[in-house]
N, C-alpha and C. Protein backbone atom coordinates (compact mmCIF):
# COMPACT_ATOMS: atom_id res chain seq x y z
N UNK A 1 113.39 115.12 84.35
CA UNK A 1 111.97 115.43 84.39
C UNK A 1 111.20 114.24 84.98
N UNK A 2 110.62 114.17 85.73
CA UNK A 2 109.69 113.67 86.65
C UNK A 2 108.03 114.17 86.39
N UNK A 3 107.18 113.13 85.80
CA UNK A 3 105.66 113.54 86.06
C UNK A 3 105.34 112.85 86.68
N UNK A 4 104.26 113.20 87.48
CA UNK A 4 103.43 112.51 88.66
C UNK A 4 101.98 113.06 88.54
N UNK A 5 100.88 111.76 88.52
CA UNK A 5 99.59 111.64 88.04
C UNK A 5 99.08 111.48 89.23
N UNK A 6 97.91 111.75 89.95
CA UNK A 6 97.29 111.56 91.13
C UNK A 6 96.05 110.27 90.94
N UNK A 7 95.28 109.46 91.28
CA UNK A 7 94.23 108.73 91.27
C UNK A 7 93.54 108.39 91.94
N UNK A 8 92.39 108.26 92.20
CA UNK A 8 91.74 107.49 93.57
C UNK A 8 90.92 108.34 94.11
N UNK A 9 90.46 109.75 94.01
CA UNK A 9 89.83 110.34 94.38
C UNK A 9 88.41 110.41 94.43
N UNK A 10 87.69 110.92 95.23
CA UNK A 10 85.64 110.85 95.20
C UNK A 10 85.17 111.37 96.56
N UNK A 11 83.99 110.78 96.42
CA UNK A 11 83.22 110.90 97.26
C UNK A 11 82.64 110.06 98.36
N UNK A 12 82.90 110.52 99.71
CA UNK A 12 82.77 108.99 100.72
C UNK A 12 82.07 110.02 101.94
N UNK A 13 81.47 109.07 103.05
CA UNK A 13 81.22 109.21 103.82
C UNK A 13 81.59 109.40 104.90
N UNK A 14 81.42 110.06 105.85
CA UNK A 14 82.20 110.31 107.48
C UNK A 14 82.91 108.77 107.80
N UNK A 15 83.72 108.13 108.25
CA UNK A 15 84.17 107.34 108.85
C UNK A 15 84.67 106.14 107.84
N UNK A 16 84.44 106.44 106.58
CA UNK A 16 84.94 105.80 105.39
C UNK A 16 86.19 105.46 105.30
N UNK A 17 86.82 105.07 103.98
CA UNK A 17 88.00 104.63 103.47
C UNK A 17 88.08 104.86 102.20
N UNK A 18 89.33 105.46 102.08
CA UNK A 18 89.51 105.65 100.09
C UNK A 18 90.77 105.63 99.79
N UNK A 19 91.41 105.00 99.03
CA UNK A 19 93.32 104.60 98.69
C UNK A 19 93.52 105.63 97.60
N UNK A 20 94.34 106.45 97.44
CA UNK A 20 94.75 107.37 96.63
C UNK A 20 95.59 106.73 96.28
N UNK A 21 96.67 107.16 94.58
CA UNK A 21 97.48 106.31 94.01
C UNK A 21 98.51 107.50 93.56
N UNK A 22 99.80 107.91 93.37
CA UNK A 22 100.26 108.42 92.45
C UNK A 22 101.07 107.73 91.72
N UNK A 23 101.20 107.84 90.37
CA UNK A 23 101.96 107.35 89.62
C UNK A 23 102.94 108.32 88.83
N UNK A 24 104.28 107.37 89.02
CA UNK A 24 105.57 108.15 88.46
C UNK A 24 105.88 107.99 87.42
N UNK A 25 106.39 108.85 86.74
CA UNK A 25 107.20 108.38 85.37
C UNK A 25 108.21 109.33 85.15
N UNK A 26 109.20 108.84 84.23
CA UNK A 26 110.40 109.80 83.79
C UNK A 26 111.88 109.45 84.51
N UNK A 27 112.06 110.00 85.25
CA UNK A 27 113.90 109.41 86.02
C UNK A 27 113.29 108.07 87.10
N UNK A 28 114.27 107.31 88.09
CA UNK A 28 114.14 106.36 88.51
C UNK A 28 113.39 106.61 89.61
N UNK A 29 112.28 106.18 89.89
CA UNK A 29 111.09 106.48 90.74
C UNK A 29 112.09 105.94 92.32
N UNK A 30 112.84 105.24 92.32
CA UNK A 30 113.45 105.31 94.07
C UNK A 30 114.88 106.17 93.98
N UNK A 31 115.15 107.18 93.41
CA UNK A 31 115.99 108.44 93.58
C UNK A 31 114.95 109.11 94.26
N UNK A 32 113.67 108.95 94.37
CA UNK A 32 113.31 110.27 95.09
C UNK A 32 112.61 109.69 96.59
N UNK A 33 112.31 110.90 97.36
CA UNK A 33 111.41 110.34 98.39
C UNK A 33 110.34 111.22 98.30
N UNK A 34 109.12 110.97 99.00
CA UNK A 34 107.72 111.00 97.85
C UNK A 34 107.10 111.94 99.56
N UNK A 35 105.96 112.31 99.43
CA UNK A 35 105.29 113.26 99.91
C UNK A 35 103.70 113.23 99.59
N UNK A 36 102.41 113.53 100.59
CA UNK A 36 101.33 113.77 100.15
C UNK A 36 100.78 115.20 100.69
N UNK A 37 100.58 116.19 100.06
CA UNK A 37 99.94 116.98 100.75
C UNK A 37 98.33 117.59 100.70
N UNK A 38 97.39 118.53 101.08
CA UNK A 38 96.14 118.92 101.01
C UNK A 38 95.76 120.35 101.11
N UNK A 39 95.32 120.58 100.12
CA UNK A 39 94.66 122.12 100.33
C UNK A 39 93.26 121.98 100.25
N UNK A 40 92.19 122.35 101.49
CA UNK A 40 91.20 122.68 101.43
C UNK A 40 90.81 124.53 101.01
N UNK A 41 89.67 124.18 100.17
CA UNK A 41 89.32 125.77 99.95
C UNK A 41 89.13 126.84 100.81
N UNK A 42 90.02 127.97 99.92
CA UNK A 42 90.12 129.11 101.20
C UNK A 42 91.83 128.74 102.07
N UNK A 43 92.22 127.90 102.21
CA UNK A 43 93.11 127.63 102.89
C UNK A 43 94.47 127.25 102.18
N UNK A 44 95.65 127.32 102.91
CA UNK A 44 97.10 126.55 102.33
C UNK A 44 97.17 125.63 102.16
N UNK A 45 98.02 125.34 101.39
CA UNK A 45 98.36 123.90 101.35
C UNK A 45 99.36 123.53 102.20
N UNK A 46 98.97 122.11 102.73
CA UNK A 46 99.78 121.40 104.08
C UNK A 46 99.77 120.18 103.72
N UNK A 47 101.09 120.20 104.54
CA UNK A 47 101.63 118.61 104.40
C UNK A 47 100.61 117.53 105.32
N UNK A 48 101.20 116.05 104.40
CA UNK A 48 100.50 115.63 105.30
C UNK A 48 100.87 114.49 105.68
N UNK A 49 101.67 113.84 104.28
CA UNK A 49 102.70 112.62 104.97
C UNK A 49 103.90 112.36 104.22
N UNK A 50 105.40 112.03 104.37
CA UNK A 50 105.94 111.31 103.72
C UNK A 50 107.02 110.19 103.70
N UNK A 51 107.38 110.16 102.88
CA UNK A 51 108.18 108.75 102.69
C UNK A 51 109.55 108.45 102.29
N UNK A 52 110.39 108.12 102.77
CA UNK A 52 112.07 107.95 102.00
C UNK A 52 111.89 107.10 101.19
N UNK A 53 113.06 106.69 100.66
CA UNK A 53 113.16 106.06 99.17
C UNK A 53 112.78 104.89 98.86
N UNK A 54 112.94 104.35 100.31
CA UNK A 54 112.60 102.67 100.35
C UNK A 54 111.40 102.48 100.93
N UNK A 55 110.81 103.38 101.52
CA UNK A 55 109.74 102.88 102.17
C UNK A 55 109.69 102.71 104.16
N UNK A 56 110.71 103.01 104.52
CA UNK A 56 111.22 102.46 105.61
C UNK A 56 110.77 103.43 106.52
N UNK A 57 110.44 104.49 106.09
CA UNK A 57 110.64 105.56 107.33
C UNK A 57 109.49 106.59 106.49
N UNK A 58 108.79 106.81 107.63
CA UNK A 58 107.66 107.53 107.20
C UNK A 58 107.19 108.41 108.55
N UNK A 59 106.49 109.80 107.71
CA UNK A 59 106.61 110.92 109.06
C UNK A 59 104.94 111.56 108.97
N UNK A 60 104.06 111.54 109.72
CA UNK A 60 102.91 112.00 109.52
C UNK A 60 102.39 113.45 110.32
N UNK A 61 101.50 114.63 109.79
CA UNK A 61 100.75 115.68 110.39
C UNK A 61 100.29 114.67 111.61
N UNK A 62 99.68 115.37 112.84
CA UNK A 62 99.35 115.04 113.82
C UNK A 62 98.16 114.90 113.79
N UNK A 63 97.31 115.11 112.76
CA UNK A 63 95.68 115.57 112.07
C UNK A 63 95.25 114.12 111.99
N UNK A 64 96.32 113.47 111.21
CA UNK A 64 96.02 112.12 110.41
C UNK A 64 96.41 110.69 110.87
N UNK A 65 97.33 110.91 112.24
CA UNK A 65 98.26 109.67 112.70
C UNK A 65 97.01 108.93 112.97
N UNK A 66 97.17 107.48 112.75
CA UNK A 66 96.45 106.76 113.17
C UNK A 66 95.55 106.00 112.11
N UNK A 67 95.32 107.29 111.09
CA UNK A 67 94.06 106.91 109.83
C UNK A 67 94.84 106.48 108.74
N UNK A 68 95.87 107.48 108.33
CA UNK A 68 96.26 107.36 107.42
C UNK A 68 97.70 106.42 107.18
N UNK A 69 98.15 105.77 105.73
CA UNK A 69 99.57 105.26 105.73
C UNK A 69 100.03 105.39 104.65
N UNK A 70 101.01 105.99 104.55
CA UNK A 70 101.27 106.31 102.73
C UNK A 70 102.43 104.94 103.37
N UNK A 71 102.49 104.82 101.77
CA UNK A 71 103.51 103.51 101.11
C UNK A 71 103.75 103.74 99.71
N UNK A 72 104.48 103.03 99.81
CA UNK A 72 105.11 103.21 97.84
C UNK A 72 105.52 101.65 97.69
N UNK A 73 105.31 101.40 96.15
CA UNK A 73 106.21 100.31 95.79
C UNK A 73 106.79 100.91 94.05
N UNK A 74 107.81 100.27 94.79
CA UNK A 74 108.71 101.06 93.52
C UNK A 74 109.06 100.20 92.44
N UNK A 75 108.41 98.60 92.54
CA UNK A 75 108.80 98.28 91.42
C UNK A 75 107.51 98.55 90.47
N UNK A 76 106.65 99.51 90.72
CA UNK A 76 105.51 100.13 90.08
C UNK A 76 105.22 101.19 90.03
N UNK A 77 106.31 101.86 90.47
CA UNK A 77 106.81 103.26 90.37
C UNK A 77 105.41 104.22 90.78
N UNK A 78 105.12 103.54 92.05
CA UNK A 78 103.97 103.79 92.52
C UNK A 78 103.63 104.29 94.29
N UNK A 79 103.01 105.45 94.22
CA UNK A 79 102.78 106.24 95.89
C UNK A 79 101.46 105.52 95.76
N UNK A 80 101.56 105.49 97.61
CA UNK A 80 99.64 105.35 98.00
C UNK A 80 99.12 106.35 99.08
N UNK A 81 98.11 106.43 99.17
CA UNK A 81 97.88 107.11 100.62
C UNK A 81 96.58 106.14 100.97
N UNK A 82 96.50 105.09 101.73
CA UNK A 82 95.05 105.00 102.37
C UNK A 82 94.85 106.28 103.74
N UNK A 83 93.37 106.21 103.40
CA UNK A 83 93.15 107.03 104.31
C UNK A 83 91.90 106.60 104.65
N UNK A 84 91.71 106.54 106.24
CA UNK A 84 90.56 105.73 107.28
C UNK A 84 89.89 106.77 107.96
N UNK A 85 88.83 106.28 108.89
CA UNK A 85 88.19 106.79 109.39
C UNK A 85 87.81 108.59 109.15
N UNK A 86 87.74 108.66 107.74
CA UNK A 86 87.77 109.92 107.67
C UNK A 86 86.92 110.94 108.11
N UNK A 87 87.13 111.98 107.81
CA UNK A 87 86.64 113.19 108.49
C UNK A 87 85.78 114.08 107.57
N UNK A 88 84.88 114.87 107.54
CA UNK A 88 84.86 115.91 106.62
C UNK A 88 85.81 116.96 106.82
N UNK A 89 86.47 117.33 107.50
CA UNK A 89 87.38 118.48 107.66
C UNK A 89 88.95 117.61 106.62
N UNK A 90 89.18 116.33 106.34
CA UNK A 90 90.02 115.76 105.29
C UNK A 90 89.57 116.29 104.23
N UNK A 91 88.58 116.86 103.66
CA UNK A 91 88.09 116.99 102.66
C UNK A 91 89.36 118.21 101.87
N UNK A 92 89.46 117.80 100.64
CA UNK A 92 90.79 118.60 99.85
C UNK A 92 91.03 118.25 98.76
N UNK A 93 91.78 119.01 98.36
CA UNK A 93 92.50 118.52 97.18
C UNK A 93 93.64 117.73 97.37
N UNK A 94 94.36 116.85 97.04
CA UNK A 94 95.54 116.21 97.62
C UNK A 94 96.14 115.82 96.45
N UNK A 95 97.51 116.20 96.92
CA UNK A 95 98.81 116.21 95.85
C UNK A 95 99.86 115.40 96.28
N UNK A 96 100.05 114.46 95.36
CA UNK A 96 101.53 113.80 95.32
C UNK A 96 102.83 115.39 94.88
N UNK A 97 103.90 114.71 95.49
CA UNK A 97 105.20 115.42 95.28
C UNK A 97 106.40 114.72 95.56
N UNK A 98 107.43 114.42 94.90
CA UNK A 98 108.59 114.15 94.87
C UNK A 98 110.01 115.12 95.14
N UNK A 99 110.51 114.96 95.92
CA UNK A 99 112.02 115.10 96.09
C UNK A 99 112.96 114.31 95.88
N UNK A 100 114.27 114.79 95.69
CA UNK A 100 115.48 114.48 95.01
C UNK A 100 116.61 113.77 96.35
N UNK A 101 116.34 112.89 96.56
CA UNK A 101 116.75 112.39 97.34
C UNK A 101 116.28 111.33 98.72
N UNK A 102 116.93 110.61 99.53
CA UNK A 102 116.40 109.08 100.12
C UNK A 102 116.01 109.78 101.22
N UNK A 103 115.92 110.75 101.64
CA UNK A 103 114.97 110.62 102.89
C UNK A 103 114.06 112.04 102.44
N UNK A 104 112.65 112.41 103.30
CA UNK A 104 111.69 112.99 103.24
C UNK A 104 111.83 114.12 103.64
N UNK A 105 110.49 115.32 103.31
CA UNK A 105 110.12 116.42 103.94
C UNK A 105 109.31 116.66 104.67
N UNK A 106 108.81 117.43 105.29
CA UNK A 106 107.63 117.86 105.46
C UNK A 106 107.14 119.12 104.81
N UNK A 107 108.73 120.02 104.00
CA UNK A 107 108.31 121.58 103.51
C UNK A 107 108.25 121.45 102.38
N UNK A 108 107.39 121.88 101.82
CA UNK A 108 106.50 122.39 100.42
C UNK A 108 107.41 123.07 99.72
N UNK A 109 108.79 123.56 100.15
CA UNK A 109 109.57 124.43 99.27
C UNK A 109 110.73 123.26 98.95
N UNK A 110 110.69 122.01 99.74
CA UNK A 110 111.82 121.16 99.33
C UNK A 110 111.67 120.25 98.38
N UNK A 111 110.25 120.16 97.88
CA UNK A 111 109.61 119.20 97.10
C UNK A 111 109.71 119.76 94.99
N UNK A 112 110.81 118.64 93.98
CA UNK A 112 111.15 118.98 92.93
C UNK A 112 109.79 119.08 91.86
N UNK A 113 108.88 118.09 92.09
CA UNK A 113 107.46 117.30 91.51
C UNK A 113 106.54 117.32 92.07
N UNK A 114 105.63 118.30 91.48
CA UNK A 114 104.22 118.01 91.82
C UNK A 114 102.95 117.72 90.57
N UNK A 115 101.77 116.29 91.26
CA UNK A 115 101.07 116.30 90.64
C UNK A 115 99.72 117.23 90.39
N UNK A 116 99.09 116.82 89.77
CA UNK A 116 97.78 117.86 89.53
C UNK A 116 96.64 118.01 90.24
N UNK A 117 97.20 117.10 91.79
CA UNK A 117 96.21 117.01 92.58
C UNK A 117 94.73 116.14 91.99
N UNK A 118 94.21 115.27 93.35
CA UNK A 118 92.81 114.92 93.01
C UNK A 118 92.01 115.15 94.50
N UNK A 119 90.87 115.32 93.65
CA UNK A 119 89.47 115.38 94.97
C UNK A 119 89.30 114.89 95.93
N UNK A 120 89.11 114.98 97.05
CA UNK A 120 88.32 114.42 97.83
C UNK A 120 88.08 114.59 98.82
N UNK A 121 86.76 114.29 98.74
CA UNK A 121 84.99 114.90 99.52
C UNK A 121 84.65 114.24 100.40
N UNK A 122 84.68 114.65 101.73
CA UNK A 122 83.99 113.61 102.98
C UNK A 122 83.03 114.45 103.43
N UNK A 123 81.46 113.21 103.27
CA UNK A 123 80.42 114.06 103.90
C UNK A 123 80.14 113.84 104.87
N UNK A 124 79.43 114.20 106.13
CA UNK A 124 79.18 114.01 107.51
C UNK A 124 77.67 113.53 107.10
């Protein structure tokens, strides 16, 4: 069993910056490789970045290259997502997720852990 807590979420402005956090607990936080995804209202949820076990290799939506960088450190059993120059169309809910194994996804059906999602609002 794996829980994962989301943090960092609010309210910012067009062209802003805001660091999202997830935090792991339960089996060994580098057995898995980690994932961020977003559902805006009305819409699916989509991937948006993730990460292998170590940190080494990371795969991003084409929406976000450039703004965003997820990272993890695992001796804090800890995901990040900064995210830059944002957009109002970023605006979502955004969810940490974990998989069972050292390298990443991008599909929503490969992912073992998901958190409870947190907010966040970009205004123009």
């Amino acid at each position: 069993q794996v829980q994962l807590v989301e943090i960092g979420g609010g309210l910012v402005q067009a062209g802003g910056s805001l660091r999202l956090a997830c935090i792991a607990s339960g089996r060994t936080f580098s057995d898995y490789a980690m994932g961020w995804f977003r559902q805006a209202p009305g819409k699916e949820r989509e991937f948006v970045a993730t990460i292998n076990w170590s940190g080494g290799s990371t795969l991003y939506v084409d929406s976000v290259k450039g703004r965003f960088t997820i990272s993890r450190d695992n001796a804090k059993n800890t995901l990040y997502l900064q995210m830059s120059s944002l957009k109002p169309e970023d605006t979502a809910v955004y969810y940490c997720a974990a998989v069972k194994g050292y390298s990443g996804s991008y599909y929503i059906r490969d992912y073992d852990y998901w958190g409870q999602g947190t907010q966040v609002t970009v205004s123009s």
